[in-house]
PDB file of N, CA and C in Angstrom:
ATOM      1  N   UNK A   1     -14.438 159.139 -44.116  1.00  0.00           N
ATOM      2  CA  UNK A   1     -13.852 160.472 -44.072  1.00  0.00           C
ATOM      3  C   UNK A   1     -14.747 161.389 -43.246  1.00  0.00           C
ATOM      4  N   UNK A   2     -14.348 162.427 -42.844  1.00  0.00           N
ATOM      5  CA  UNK A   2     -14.959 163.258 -41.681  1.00  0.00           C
ATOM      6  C   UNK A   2     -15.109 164.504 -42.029  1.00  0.00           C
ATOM      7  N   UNK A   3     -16.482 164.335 -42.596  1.00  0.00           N
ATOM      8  CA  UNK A   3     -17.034 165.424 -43.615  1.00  0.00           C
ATOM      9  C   UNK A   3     -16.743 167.086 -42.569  1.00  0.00           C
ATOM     10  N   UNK A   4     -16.266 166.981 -41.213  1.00  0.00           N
ATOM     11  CA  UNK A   4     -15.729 168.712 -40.514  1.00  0.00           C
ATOM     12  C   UNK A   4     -14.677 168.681 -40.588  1.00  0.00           C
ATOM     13  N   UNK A   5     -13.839 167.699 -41.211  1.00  0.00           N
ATOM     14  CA  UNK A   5     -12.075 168.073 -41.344  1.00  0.00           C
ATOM     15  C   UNK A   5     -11.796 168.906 -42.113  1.00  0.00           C
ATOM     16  N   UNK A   6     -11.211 169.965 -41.187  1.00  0.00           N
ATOM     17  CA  UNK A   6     -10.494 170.928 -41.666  1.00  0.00           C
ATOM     18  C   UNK A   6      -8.878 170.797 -42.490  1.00  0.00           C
ATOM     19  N   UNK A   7      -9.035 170.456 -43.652  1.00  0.00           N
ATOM     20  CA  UNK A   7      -7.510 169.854 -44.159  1.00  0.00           C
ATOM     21  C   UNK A   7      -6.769 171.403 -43.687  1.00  0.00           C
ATOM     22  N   UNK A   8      -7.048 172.291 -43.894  1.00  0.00           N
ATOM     23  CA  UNK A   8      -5.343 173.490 -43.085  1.00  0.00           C
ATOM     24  C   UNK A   8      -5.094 173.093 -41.499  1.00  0.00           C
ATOM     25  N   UNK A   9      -5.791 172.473 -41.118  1.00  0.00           N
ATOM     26  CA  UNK A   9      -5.701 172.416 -39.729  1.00  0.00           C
ATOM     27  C   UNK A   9      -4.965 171.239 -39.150  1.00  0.00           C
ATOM     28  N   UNK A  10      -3.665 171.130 -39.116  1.00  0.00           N
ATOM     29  CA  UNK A  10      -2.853 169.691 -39.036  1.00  0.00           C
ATOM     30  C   UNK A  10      -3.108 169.539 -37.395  1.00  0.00           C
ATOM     31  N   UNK A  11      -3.455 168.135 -36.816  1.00  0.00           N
ATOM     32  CA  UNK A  11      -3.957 167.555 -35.920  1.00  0.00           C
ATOM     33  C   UNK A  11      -2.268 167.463 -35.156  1.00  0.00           C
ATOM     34  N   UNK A  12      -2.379 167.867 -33.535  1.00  0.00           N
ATOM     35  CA  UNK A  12      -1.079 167.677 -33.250  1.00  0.00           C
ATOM     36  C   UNK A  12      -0.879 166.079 -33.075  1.00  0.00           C
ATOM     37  N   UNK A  13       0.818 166.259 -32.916  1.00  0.00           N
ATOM     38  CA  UNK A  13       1.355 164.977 -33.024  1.00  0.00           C
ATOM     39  C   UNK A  13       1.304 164.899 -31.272  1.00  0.00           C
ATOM     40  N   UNK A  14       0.979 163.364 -30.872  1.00  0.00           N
ATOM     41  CA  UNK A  14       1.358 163.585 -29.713  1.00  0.00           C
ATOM     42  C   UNK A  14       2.487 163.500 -28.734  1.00  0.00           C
ATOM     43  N   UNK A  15       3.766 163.496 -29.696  1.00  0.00           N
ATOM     44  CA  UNK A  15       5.395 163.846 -29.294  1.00  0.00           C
ATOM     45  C   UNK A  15       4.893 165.248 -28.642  1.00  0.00           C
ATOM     46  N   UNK A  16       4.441 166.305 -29.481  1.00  0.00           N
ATOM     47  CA  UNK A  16       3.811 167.784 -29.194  1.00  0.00           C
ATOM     48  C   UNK A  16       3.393 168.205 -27.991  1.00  0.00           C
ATOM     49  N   UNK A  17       2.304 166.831 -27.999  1.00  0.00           N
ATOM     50  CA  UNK A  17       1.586 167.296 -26.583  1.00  0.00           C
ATOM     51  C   UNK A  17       2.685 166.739 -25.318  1.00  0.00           C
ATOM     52  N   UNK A  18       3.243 165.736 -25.335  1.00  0.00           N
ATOM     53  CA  UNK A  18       4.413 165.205 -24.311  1.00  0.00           C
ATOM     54  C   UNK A  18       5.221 166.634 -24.104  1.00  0.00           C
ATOM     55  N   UNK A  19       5.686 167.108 -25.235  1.00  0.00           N
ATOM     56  CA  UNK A  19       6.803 168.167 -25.215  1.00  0.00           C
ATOM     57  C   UNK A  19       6.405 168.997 -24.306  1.00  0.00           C
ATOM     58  N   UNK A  20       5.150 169.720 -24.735  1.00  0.00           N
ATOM     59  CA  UNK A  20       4.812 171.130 -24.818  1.00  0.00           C
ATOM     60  C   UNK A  20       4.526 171.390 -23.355  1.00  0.00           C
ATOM     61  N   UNK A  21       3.274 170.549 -23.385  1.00  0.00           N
ATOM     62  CA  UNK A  21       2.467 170.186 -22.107  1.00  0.00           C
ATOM     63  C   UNK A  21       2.822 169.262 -21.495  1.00  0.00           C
ATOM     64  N   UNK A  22       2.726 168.561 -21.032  1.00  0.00           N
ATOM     65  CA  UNK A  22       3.247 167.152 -20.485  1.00  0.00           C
ATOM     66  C   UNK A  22       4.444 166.989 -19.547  1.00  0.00           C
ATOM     67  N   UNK A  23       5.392 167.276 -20.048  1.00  0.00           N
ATOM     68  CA  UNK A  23       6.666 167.190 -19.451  1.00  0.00           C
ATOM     69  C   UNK A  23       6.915 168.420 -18.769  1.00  0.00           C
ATOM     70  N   UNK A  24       6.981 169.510 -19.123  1.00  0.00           N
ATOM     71  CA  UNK A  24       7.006 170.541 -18.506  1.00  0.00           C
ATOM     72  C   UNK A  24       6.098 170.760 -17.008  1.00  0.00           C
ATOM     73  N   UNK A  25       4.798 170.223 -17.266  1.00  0.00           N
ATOM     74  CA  UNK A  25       4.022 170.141 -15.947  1.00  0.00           C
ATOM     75  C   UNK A  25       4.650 169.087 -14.576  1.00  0.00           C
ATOM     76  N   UNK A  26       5.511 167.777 -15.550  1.00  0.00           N
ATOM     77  CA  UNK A  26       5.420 167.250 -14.688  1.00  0.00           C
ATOM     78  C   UNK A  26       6.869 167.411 -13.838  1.00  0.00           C
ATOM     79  N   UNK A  27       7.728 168.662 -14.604  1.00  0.00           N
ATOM     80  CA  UNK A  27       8.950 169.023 -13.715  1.00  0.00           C
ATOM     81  C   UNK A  27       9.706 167.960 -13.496  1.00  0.00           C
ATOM     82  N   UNK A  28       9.932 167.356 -14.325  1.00  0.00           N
ATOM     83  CA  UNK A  28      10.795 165.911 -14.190  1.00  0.00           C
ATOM     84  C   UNK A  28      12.082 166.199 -15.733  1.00  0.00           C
ATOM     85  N   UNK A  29      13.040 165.491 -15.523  1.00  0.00           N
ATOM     86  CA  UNK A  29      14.182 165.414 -16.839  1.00  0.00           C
ATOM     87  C   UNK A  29      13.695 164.554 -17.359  1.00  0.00           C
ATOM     88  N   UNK A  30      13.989 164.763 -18.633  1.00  0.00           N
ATOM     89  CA  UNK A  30      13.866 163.772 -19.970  1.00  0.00           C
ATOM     90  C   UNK A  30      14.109 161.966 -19.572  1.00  0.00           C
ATOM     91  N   UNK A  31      15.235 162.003 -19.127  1.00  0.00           N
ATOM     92  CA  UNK A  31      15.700 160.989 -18.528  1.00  0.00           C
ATOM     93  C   UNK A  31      14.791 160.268 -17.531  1.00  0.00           C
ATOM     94  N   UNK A  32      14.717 160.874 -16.950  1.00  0.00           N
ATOM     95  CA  UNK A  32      13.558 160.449 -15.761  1.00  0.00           C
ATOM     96  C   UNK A  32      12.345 159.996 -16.033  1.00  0.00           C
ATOM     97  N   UNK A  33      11.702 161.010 -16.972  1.00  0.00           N
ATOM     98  CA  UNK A  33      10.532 160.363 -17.623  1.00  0.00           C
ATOM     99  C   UNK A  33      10.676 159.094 -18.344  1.00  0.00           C
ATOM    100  N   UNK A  34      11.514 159.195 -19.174  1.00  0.00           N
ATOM    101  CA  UNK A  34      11.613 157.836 -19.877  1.00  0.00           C
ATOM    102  C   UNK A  34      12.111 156.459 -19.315  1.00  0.00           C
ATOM    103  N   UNK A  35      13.124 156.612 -17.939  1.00  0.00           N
ATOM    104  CA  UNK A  35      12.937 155.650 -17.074  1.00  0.00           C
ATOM    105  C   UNK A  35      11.770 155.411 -16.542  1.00  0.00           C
ATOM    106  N   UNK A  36      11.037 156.277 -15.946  1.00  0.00           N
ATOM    107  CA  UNK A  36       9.525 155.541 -15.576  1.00  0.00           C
ATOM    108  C   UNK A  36       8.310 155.567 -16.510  1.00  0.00           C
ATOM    109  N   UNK A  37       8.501 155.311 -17.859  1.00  0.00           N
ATOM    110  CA  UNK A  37       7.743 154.751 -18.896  1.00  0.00           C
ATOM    111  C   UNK A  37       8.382 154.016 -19.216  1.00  0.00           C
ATOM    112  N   UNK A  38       9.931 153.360 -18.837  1.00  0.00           N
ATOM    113  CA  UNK A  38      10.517 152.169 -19.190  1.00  0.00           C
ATOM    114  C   UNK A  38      10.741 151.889 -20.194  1.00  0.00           C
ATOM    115  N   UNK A  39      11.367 153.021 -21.318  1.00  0.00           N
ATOM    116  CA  UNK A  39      11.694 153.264 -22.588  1.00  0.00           C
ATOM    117  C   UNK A  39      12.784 153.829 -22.655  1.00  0.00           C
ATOM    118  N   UNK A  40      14.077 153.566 -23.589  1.00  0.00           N
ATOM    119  CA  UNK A  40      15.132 154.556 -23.769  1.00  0.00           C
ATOM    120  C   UNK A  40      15.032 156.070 -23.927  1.00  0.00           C
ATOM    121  N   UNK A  41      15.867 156.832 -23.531  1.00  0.00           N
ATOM    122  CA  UNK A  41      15.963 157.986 -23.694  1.00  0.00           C
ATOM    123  C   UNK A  41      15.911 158.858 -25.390  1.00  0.00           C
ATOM    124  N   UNK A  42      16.541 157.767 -25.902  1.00  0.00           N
ATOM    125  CA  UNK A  42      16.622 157.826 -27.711  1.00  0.00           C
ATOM    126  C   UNK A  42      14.838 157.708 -28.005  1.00  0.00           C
ATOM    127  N   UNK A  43      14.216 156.658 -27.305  1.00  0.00           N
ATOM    128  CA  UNK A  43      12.714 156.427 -28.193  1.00  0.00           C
ATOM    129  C   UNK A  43      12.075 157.883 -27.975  1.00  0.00           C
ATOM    130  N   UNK A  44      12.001 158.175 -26.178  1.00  0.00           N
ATOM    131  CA  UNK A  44      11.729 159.092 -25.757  1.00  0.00           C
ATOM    132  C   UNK A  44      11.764 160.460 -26.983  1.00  0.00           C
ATOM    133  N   UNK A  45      13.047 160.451 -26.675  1.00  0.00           N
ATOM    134  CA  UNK A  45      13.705 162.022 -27.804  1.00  0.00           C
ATOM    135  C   UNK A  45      12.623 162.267 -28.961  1.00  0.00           C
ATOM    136  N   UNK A  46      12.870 160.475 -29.942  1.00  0.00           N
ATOM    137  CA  UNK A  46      12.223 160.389 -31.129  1.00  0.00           C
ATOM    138  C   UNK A  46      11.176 161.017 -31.207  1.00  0.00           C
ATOM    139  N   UNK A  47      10.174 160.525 -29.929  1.00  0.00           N
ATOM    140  CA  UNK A  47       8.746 160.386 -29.955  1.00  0.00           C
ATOM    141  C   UNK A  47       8.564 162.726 -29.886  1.00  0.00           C
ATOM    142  N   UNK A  48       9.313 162.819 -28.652  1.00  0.00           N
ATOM    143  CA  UNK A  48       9.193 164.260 -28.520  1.00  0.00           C
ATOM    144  C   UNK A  48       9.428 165.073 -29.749  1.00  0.00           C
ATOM    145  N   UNK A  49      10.373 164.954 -30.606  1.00  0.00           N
ATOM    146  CA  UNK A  49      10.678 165.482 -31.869  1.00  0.00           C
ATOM    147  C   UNK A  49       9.884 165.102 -32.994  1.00  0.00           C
ATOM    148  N   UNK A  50       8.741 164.553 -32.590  1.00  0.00           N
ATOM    149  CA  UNK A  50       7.967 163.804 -34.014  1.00  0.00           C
ATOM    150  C   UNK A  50       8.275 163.051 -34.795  1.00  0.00           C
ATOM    151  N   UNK A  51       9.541 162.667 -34.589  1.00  0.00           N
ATOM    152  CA  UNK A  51      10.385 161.435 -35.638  1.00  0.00           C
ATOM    153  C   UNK A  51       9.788 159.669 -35.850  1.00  0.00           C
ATOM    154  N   UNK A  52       8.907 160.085 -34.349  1.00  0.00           N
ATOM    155  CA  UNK A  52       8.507 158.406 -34.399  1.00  0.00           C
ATOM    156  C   UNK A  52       7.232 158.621 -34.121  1.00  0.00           C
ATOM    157  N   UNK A  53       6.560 157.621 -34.385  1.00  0.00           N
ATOM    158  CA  UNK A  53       4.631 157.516 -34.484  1.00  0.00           C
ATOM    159  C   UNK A  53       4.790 156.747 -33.057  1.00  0.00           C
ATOM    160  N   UNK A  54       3.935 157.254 -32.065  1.00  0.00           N
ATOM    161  CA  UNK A  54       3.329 156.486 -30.984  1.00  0.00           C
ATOM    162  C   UNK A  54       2.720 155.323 -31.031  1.00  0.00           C
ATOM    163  N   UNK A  55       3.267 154.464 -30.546  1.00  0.00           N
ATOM    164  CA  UNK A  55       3.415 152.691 -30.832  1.00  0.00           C
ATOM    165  C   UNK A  55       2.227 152.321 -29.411  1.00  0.00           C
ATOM    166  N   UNK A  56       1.533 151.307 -29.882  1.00  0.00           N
ATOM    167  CA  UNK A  56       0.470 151.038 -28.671  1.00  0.00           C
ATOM    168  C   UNK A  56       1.211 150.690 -27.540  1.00  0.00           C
ATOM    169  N   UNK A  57       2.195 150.373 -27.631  1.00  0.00           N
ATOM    170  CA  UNK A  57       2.667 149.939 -26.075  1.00  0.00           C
ATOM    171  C   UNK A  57       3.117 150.965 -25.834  1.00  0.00           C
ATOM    172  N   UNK A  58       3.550 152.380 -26.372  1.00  0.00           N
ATOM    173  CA  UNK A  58       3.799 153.485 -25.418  1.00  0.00           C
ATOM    174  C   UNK A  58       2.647 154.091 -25.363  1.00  0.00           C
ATOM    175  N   UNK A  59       1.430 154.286 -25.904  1.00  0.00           N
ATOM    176  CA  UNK A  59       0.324 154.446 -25.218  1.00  0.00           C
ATOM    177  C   UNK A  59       0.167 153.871 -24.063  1.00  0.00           C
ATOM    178  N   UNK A  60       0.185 152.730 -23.858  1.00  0.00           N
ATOM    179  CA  UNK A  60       0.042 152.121 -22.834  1.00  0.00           C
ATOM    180  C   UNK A  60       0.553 152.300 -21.677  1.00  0.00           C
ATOM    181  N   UNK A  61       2.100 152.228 -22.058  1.00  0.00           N
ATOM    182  CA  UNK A  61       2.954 152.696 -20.719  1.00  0.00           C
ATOM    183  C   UNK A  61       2.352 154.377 -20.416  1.00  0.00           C
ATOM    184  N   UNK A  62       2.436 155.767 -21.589  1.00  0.00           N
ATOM    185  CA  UNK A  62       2.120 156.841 -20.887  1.00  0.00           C
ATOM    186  C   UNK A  62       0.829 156.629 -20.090  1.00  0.00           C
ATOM    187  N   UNK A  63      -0.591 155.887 -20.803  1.00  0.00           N
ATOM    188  CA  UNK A  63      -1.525 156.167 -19.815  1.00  0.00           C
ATOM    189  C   UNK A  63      -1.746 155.447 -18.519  1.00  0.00           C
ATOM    190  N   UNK A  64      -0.568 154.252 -18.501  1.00  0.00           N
ATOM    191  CA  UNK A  64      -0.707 153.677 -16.901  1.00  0.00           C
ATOM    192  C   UNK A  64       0.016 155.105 -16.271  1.00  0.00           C
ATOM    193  N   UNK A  65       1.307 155.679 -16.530  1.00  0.00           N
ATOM    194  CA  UNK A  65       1.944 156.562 -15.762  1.00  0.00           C
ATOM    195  C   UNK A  65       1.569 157.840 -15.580  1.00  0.00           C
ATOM    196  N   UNK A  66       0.405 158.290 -16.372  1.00  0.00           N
ATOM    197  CA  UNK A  66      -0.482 159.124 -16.621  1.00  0.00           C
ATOM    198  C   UNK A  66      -1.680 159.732 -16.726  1.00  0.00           C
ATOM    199  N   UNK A  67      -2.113 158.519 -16.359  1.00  0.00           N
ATOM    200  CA  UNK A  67      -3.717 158.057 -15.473  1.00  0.00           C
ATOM    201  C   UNK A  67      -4.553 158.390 -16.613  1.00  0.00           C
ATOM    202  N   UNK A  68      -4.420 158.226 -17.767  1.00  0.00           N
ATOM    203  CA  UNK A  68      -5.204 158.396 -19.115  1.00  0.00           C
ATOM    204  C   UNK A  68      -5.563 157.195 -19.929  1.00  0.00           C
ATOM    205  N   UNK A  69      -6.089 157.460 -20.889  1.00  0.00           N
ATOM    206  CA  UNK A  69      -6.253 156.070 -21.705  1.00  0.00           C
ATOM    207  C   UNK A  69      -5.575 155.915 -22.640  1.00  0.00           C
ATOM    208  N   UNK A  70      -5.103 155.016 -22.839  1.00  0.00           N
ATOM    209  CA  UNK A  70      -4.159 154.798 -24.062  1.00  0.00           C
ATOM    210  C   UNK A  70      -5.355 154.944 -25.401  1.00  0.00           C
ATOM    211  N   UNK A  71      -6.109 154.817 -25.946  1.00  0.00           N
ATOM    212  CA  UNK A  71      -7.106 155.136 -26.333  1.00  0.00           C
ATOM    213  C   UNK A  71      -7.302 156.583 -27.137  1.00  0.00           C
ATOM    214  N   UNK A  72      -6.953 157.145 -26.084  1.00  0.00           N
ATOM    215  CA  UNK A  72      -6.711 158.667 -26.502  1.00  0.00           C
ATOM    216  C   UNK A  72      -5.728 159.328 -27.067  1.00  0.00           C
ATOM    217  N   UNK A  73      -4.104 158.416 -26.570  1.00  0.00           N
ATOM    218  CA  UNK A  73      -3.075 158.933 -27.152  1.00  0.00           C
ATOM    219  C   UNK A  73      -2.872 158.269 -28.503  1.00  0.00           C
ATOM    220  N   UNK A  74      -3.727 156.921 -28.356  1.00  0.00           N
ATOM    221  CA  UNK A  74      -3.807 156.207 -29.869  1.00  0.00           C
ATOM    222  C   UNK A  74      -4.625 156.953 -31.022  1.00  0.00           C
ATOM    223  N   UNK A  75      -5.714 157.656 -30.458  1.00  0.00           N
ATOM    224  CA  UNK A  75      -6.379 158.243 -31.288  1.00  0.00           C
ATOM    225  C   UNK A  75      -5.809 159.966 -31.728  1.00  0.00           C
ATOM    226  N   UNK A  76      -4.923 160.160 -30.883  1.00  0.00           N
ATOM    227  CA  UNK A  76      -4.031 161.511 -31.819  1.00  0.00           C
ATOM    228  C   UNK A  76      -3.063 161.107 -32.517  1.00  0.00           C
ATOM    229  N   UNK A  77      -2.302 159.951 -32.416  1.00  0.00           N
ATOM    230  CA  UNK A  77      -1.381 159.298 -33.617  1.00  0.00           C
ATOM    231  C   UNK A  77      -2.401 159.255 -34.661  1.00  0.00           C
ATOM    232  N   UNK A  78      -3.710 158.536 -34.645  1.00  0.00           N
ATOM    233  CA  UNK A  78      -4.287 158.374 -35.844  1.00  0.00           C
ATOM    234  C   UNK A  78      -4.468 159.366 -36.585  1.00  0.00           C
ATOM    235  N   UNK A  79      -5.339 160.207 -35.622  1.00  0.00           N
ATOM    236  CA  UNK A  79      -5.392 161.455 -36.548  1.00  0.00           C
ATOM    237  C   UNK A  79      -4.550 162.099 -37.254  1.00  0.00           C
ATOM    238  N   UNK A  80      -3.150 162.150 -36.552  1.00  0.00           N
ATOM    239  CA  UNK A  80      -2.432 162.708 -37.596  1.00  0.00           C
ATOM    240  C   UNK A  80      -1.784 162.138 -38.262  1.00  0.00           C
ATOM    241  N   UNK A  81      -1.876 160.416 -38.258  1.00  0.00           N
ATOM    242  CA  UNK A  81      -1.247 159.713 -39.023  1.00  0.00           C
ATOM    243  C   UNK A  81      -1.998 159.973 -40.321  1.00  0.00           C
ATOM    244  N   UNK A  82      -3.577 160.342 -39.963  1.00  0.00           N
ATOM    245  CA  UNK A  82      -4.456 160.510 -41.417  1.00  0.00           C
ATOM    246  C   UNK A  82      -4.376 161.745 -41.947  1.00  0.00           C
ATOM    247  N   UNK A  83      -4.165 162.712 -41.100  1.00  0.00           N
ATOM    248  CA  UNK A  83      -3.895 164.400 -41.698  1.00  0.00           C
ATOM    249  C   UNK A  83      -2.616 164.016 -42.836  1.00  0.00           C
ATOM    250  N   UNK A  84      -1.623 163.137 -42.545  1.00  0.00           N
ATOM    251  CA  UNK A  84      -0.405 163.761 -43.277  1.00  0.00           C
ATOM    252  C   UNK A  84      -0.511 162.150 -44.876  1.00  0.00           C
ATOM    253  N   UNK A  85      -1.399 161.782 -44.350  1.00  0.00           N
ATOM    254  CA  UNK A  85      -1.412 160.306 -45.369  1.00  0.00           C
ATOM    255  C   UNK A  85      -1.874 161.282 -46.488  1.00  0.00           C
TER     256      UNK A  85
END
């Protein structure tokens, strides 16, 4: 346990960060994005609405298409997979 966790402080989901930030920068449709992460438009949606937990292979696909590490987007699922456990 991580004796500086702030329990009021819920860790974003990273559907959140796709939504908020992410997509908007990259001026592309919903659609579009999720064709070139090579995922349905439905997973897509899920993931943006928080309905679904970020699965390592869409880590994977965002940080090849996103020049990031999957690593990182794995480690904000965790976190807030542990904020809400």
């Amino acid at each position: 346990m991580n004796a500086l966790r702030n329990p009021e402080s819920r860790p974003t989901h990273p559907g959140a960060i796709l939504r908020e930030d992410v997509l908007p920068a990259l001026k592309i449709s919903l659609a579009e994005f999720a064709q070139r992460l090579g995922i349905s438009q439905r997973s897509l949606h899920e993931l943006l609405q928080e309905q679904r937990p970020l699965s390592a292979e869409m880590a994977t696909h965002l940080a090849s298409f996103l020049k990031t590490s999957p690593e990182s987007w794995l480690r904000m699922q965790r976190d807030f997979d542990n904020w809400i456990a």
